[in-house]
C-alpha atoms as a PDB file:
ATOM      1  CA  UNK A   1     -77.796  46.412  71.489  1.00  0.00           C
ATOM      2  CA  UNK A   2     -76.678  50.002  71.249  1.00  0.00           C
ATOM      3  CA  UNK A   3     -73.611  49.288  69.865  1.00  0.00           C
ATOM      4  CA  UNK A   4     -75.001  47.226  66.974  1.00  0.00           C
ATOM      5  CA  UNK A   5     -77.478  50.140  66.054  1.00  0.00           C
ATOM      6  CA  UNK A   6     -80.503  49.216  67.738  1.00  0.00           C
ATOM      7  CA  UNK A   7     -81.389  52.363  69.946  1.00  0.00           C
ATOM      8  CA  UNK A   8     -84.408  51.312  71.597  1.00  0.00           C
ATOM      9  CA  UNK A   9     -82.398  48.366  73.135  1.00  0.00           C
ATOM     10  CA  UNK A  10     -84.675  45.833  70.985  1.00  0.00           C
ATOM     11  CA  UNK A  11     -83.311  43.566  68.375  1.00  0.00           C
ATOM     12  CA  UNK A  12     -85.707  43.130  64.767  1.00  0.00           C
ATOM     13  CA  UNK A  13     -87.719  39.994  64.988  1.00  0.00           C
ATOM     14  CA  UNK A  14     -86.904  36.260  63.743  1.00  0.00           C
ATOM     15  CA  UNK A  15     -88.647  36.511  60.640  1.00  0.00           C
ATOM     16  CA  UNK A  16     -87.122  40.795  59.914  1.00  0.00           C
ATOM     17  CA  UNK A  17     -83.679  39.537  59.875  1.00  0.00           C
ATOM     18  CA  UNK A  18     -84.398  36.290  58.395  1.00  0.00           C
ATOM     19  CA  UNK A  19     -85.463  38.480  55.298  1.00  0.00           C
ATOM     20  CA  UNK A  20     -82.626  40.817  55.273  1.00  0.00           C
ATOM     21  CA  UNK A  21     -79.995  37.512  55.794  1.00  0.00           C
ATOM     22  CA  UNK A  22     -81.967  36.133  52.083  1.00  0.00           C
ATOM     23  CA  UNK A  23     -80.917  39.013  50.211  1.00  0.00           C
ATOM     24  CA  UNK A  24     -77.723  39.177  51.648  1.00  0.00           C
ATOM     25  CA  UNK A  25     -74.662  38.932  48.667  1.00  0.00           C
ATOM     26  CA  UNK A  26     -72.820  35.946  50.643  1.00  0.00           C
ATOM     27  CA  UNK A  27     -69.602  36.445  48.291  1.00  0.00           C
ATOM     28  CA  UNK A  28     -69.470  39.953  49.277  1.00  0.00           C
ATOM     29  CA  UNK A  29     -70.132  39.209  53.076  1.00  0.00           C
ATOM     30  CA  UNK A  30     -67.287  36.670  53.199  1.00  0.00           C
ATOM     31  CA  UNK A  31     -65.149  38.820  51.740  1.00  0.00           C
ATOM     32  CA  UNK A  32     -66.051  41.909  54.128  1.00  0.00           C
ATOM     33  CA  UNK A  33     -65.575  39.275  56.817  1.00  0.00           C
ATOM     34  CA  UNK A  34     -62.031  38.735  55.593  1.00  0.00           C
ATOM     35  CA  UNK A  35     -60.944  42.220  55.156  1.00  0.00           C
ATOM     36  CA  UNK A  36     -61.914  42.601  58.922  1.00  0.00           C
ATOM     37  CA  UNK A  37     -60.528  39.288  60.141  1.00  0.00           C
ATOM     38  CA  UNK A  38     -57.313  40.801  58.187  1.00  0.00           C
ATOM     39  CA  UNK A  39     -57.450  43.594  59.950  1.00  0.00           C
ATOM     40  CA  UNK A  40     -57.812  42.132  63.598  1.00  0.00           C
ATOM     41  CA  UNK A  41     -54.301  40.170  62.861  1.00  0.00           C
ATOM     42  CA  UNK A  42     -52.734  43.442  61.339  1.00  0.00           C
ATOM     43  CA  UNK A  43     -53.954  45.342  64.965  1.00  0.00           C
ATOM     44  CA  UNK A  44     -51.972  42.072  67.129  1.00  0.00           C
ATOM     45  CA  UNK A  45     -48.641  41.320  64.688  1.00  0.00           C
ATOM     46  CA  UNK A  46     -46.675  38.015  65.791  1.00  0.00           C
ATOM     47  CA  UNK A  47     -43.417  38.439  67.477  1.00  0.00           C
ATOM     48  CA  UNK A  48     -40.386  39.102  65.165  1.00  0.00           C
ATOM     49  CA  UNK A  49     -39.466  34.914  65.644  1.00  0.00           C
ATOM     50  CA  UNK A  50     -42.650  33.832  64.098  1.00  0.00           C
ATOM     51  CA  UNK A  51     -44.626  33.982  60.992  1.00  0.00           C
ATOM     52  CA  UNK A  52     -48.525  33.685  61.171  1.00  0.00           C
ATOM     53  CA  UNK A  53     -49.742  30.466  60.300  1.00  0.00           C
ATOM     54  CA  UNK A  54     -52.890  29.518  59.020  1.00  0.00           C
ATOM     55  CA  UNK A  55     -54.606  26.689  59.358  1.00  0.00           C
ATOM     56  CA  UNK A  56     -56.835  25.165  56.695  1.00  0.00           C
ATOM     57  CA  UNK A  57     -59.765  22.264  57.455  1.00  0.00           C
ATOM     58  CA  UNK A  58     -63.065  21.451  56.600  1.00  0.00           C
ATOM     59  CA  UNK A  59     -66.268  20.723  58.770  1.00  0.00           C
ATOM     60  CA  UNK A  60     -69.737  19.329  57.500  1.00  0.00           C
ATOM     61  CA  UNK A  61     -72.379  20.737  59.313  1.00  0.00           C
ATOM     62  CA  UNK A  62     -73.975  17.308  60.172  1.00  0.00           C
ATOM     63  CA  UNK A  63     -77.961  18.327  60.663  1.00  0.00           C
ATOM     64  CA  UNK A  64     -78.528  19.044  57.406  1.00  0.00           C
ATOM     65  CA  UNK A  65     -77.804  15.657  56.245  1.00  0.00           C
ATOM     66  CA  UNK A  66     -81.299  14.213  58.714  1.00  0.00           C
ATOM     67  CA  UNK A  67     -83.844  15.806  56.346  1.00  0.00           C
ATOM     68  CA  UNK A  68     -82.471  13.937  53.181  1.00  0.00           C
ATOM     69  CA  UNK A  69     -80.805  16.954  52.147  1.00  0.00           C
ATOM     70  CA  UNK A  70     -76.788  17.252  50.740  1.00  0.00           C
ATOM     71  CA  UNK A  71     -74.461  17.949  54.083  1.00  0.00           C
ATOM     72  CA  UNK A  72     -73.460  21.489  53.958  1.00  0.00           C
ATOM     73  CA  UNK A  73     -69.890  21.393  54.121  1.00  0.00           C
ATOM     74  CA  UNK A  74     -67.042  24.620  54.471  1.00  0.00           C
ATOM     75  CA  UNK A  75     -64.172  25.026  53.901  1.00  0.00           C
ATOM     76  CA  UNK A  76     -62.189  27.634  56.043  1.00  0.00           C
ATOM     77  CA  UNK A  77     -58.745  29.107  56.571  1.00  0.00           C
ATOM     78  CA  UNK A  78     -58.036  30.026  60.489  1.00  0.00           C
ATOM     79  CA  UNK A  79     -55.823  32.028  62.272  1.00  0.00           C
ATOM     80  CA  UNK A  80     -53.137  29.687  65.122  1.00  0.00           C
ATOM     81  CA  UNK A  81     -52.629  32.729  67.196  1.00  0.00           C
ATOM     82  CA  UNK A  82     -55.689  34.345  67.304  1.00  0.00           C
ATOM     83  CA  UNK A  83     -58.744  31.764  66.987  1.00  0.00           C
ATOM     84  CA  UNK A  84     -59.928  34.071  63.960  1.00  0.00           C
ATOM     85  CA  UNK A  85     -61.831  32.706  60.833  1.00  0.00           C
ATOM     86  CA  UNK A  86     -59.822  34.355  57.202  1.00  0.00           C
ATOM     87  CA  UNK A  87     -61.991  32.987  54.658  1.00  0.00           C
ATOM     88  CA  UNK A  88     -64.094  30.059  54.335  1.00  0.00           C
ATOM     89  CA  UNK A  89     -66.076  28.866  51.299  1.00  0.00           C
ATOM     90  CA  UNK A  90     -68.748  26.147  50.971  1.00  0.00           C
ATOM     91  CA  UNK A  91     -68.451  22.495  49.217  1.00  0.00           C
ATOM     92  CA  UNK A  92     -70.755  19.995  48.757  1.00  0.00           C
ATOM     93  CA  UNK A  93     -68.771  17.351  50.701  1.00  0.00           C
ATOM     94  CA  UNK A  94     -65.327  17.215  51.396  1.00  0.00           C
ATOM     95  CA  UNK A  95     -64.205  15.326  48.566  1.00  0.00           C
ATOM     96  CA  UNK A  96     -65.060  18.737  46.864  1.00  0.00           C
ATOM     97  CA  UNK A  97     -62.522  20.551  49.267  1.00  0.00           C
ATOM     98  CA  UNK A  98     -59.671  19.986  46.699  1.00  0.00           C
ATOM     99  CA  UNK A  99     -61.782  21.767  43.818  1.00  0.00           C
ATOM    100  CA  UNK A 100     -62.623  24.744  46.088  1.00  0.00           C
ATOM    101  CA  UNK A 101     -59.198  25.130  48.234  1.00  0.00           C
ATOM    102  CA  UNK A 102     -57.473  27.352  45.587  1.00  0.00           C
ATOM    103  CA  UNK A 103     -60.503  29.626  45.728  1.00  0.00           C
ATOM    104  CA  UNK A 104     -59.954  29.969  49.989  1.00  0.00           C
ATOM    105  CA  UNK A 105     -55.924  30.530  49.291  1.00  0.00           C
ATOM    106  CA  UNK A 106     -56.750  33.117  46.619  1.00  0.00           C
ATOM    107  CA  UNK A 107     -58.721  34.931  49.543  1.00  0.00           C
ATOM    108  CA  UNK A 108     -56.082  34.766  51.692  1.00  0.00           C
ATOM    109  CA  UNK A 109     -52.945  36.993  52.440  1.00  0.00           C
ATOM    110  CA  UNK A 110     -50.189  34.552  52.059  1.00  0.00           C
ATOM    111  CA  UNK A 111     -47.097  36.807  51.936  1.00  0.00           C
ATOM    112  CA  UNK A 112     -44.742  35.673  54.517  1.00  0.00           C
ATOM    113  CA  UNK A 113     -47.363  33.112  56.630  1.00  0.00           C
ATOM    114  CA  UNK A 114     -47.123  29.669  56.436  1.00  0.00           C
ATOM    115  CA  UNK A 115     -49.518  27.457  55.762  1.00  0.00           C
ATOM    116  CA  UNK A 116     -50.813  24.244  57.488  1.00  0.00           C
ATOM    117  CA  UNK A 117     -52.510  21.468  55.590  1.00  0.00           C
ATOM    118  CA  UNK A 118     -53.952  18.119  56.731  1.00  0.00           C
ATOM    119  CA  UNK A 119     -53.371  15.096  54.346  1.00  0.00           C
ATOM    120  CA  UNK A 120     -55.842  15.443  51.958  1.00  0.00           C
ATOM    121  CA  UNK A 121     -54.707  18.779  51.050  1.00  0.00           C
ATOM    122  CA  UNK A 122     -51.167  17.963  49.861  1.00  0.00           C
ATOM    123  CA  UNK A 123     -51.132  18.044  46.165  1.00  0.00           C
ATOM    124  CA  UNK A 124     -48.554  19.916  44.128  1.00  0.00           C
ATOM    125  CA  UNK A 125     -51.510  22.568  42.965  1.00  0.00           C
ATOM    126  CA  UNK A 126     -51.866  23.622  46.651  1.00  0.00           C
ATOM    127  CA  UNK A 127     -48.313  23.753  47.436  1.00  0.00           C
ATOM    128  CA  UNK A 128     -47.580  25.703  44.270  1.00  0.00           C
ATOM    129  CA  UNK A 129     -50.399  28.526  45.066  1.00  0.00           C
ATOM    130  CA  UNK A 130     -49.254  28.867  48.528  1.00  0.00           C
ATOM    131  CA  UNK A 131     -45.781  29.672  47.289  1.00  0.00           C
ATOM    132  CA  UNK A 132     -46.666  31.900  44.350  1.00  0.00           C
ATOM    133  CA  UNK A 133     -48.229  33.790  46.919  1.00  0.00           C
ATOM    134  CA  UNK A 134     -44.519  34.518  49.007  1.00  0.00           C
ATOM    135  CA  UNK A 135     -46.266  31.950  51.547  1.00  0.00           C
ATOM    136  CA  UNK A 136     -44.782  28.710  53.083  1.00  0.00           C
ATOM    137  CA  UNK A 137     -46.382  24.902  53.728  1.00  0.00           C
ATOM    138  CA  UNK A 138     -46.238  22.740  56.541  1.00  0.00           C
ATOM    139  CA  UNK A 139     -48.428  19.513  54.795  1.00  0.00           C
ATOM    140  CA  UNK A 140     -48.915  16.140  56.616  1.00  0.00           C
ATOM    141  CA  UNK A 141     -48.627  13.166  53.886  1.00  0.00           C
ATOM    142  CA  UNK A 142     -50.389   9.808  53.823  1.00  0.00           C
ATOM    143  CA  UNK A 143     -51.527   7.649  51.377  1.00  0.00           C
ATOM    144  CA  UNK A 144     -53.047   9.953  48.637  1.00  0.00           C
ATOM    145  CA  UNK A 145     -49.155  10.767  47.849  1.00  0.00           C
ATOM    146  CA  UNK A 146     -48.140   6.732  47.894  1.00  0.00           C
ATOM    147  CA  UNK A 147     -44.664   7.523  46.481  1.00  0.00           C
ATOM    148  CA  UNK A 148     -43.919  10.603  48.565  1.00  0.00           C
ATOM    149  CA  UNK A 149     -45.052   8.604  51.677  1.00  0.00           C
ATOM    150  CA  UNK A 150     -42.712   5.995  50.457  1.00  0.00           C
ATOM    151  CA  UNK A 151     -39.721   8.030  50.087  1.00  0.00           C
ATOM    152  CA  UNK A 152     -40.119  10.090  53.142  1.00  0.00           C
ATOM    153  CA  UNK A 153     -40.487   6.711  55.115  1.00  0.00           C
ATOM    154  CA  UNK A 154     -37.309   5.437  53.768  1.00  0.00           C
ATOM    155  CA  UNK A 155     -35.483   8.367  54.983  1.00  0.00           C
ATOM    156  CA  UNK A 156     -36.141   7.289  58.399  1.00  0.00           C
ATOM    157  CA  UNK A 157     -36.207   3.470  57.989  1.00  0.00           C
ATOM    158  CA  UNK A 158     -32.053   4.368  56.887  1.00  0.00           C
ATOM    159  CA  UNK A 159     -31.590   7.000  58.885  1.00  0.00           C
ATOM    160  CA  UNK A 160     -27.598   6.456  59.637  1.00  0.00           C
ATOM    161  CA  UNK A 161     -27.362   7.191  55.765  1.00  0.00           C
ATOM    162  CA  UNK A 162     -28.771  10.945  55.883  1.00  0.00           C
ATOM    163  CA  UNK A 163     -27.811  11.220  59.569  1.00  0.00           C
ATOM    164  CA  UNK A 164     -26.308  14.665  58.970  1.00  0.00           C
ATOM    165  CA  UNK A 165     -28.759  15.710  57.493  1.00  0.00           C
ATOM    166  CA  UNK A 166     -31.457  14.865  60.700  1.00  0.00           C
ATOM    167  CA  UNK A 167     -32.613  17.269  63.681  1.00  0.00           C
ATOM    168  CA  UNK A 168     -34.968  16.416  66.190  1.00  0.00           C
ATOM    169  CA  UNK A 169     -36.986  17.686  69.237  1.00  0.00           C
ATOM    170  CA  UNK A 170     -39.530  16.290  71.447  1.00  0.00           C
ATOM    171  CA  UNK A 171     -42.418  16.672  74.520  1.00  0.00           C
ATOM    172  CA  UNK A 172     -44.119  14.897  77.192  1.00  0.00           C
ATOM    173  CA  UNK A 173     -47.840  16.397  78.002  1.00  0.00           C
ATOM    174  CA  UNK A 174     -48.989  14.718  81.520  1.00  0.00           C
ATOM    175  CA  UNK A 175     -52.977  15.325  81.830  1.00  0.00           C
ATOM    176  CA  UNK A 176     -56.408  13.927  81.786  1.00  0.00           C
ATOM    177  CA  UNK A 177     -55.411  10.843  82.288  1.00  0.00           C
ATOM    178  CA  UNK A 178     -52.585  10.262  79.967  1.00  0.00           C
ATOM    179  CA  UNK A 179     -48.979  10.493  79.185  1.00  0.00           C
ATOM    180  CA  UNK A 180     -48.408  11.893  75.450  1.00  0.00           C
ATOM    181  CA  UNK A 181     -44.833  11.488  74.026  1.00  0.00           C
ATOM    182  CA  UNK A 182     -44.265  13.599  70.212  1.00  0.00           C
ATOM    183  CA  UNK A 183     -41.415  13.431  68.839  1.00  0.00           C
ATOM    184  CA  UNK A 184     -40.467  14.694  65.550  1.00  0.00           C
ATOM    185  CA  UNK A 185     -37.899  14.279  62.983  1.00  0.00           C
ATOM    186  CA  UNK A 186     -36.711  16.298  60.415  1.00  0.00           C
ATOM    187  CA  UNK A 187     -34.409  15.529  57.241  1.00  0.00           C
ATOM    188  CA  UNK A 188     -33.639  17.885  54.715  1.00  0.00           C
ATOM    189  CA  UNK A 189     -31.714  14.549  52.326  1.00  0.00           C
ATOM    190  CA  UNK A 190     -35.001  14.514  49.775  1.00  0.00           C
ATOM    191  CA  UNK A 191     -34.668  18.573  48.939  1.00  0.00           C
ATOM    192  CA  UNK A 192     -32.680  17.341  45.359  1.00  0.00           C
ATOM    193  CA  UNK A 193     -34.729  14.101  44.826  1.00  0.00           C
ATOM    194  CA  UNK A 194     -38.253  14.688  45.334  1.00  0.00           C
ATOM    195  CA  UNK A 195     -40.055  17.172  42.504  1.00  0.00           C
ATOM    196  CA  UNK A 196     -42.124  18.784  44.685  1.00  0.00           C
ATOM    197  CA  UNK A 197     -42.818  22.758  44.740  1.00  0.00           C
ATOM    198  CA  UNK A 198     -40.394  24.131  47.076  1.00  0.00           C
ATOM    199  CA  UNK A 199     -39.878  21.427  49.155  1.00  0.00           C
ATOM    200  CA  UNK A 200     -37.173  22.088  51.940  1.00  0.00           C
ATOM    201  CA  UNK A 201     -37.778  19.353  54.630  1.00  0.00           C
ATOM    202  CA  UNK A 202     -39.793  16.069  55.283  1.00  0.00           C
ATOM    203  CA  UNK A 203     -40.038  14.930  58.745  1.00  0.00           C
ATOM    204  CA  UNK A 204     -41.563  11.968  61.074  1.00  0.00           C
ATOM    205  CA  UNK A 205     -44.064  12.693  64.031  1.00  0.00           C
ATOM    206  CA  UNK A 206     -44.204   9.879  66.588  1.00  0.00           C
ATOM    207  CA  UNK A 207     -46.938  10.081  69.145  1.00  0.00           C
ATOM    208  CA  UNK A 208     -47.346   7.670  72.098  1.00  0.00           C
ATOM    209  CA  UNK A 209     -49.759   7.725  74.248  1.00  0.00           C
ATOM    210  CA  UNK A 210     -50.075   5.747  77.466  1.00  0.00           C
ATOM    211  CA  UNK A 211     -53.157   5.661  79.652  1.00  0.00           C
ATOM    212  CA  UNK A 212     -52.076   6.202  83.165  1.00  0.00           C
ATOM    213  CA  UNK A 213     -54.630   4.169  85.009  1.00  0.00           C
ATOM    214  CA  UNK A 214     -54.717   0.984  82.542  1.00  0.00           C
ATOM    215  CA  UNK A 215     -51.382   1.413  81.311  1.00  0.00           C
ATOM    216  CA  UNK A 216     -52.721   0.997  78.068  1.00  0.00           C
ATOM    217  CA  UNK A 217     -49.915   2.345  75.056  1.00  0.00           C
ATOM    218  CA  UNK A 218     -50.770   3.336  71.454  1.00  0.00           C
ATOM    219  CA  UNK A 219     -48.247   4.212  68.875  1.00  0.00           C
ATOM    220  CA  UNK A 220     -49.114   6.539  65.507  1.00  0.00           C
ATOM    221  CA  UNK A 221     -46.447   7.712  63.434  1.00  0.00           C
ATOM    222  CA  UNK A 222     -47.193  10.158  60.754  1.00  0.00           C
ATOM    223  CA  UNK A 223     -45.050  11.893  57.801  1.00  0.00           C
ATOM    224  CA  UNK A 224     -44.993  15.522  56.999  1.00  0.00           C
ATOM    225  CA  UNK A 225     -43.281  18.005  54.260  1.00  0.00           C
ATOM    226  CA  UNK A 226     -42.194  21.628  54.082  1.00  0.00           C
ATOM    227  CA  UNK A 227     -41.003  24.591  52.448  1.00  0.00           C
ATOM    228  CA  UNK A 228     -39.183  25.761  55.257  1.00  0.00           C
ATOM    229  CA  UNK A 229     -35.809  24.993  55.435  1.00  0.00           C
ATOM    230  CA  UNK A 230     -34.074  24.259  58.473  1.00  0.00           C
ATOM    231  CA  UNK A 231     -32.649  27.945  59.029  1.00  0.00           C
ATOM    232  CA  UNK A 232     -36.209  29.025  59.553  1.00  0.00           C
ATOM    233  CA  UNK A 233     -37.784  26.009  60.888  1.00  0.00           C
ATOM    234  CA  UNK A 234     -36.138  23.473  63.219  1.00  0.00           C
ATOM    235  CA  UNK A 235     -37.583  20.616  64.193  1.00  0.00           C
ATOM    236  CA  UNK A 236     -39.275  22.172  67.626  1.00  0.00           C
ATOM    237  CA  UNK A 237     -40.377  25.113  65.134  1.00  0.00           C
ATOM    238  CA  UNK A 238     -42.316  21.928  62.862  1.00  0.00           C
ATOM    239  CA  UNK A 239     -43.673  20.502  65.590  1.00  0.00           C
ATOM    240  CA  UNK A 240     -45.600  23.526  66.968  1.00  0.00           C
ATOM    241  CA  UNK A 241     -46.368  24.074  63.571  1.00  0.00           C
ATOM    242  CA  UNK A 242     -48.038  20.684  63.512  1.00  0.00           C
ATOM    243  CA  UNK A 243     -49.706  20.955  66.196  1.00  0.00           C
ATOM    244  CA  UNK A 244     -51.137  24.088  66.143  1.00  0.00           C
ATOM    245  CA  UNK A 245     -52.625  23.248  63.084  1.00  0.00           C
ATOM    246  CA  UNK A 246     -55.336  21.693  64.940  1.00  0.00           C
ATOM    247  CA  UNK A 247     -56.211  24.659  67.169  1.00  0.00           C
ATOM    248  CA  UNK A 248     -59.078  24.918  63.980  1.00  0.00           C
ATOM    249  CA  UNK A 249     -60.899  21.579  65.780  1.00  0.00           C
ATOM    250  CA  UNK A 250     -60.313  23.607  68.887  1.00  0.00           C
ATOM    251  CA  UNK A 251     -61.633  27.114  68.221  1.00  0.00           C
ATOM    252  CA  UNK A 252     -63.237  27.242  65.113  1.00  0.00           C
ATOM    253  CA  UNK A 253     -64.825  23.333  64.973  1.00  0.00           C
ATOM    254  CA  UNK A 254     -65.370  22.850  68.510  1.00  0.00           C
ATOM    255  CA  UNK A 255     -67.007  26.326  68.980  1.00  0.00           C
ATOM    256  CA  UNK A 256     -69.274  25.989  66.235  1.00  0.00           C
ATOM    257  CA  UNK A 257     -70.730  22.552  67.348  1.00  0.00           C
ATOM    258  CA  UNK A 258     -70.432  23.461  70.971  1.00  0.00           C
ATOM    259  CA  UNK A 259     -71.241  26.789  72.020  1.00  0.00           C
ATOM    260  CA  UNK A 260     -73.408  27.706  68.629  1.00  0.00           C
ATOM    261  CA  UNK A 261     -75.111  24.336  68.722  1.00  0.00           C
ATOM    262  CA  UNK A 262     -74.209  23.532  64.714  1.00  0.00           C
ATOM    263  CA  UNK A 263     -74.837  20.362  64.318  1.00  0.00           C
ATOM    264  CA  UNK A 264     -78.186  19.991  65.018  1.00  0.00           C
ATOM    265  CA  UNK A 265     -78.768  23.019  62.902  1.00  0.00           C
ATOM    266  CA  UNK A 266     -81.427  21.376  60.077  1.00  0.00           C
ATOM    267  CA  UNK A 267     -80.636  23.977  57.612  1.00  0.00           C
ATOM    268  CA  UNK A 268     -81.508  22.837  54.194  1.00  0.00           C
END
């Protein structure tokens, strides 16, 4: 208690901070917040081999919905390495993330990080910011991009006919139960065809995963694009990429549901 200012060793009451939190500027507290979040990754630089990456998601906070009121929903840009929120912003629901996302990558120091989208965040607007901003993508891509996902899937139904251009890498993870097989692929044949801001690779991620006592297999193959070529991305480089991406369910989601109780947080 000391340490955050409070002498006597006794916090103010409910209702004393609750007033103080009302008249709070919550524009200039997130972007305080930032500036110190900033300053945590300046204080513990990545090694000279990587880049930071920054992982950007959304999460509805799910309790507000039960009194009838509009879910709150944010937006927020996290740290792989470190587990530490950059900059968030609230939406009213995620189909709202795409109107709000520029406003998050404006926040954000994107010079030479790289930055990792789920599907619904791959549009050319996004990828363009990130880059005017001397960042990088990693993007997954589904069916909001129909004829990206279409061209990037015949690369790899015809693979002997870009063969030289192909690299791949992949893992086995033995736990809780399962077997999990990812593989990825990476081609760098669409980098003349496709209009897309800076694009330098696409690239397949197969995942199989078999359930050790049933022997139960499930297959899920999805598609991906990047501007990082191949000199400064292979395909095991990608597919850490990918898969840190999610360390946001994992330390930001997960720790807000879990440990600070969120979704059963009524706020209206």
């Amino acid at each position: 208690m000391t340490a955050l200012g409070f002498p006597n060793g006794q916090p103010p009451g409910a209702s004393t901070l609750h007033g103080i939190f009302r008249h709070l500027d919550c524009e200039q507290f997130e972007n305080k917040l930032g500036q110190w979040a900033e300053q945590v990754l300046a204080s513990q630089p990545p090694t000279a081999e990587q880049a930071e990456g920054i992982a950007i998601d959304g999460k509805t906070l799910r309790g507000s919905q039960k009194p009838g009121a509009p879910g709150t929903h944010l937006l927020s840009a996290l740290s792989h390495r470190l587990g530490v929120t950059l900059a968030q912003q609230a939406v009213v629901d995620k189909s709202n993330e795409l109107f709000r996302i520029e406003d998050v990558l404006e926040a954000l120091v994107r010079t030479g990080r790289i930055v990792t989208t789920d599907a619904l965040h791959t549009q050319r607007y996004v990828a363009q910011t990130i880059l005017d901003g001397d960042g990088d993508y990693v993007m997954l891509v589904k069916g909001n991009q129909p004829a990206m996902l279409a061209d990037i899937q015949l690369v790899f139904q015809e693979r002997h006919v870009v063969a030289e251009t192909l690299t791949a890498t992949e893992t086995v993870d033995i736990g809780h139960g399962r077997i999990e097989v990812r593989r990825l692929t990476a081609s760098s044949a669409l980098v003349d065809y496709l209009a897309w801001p800076g694009l330098q690779q696409v690239c397949e991620i197969a995942r199989t995963v078999t359930r050790k006592r049933t022997g139960q297999v499930r297959h899920e193959t999805v598609y991906g694009s990047t501007s990082l070529p191949p000199q400064r991305a292979d395909a095991a480089r990608l597919l850490s990429l990918v898969r840190q991406h999610w360390a946001i369910e994992n330390k930001s989601h997960w720790v807000r549901d879990v440990t600070y109780d969120e979704d059963r947080s009524q706020v209206r």
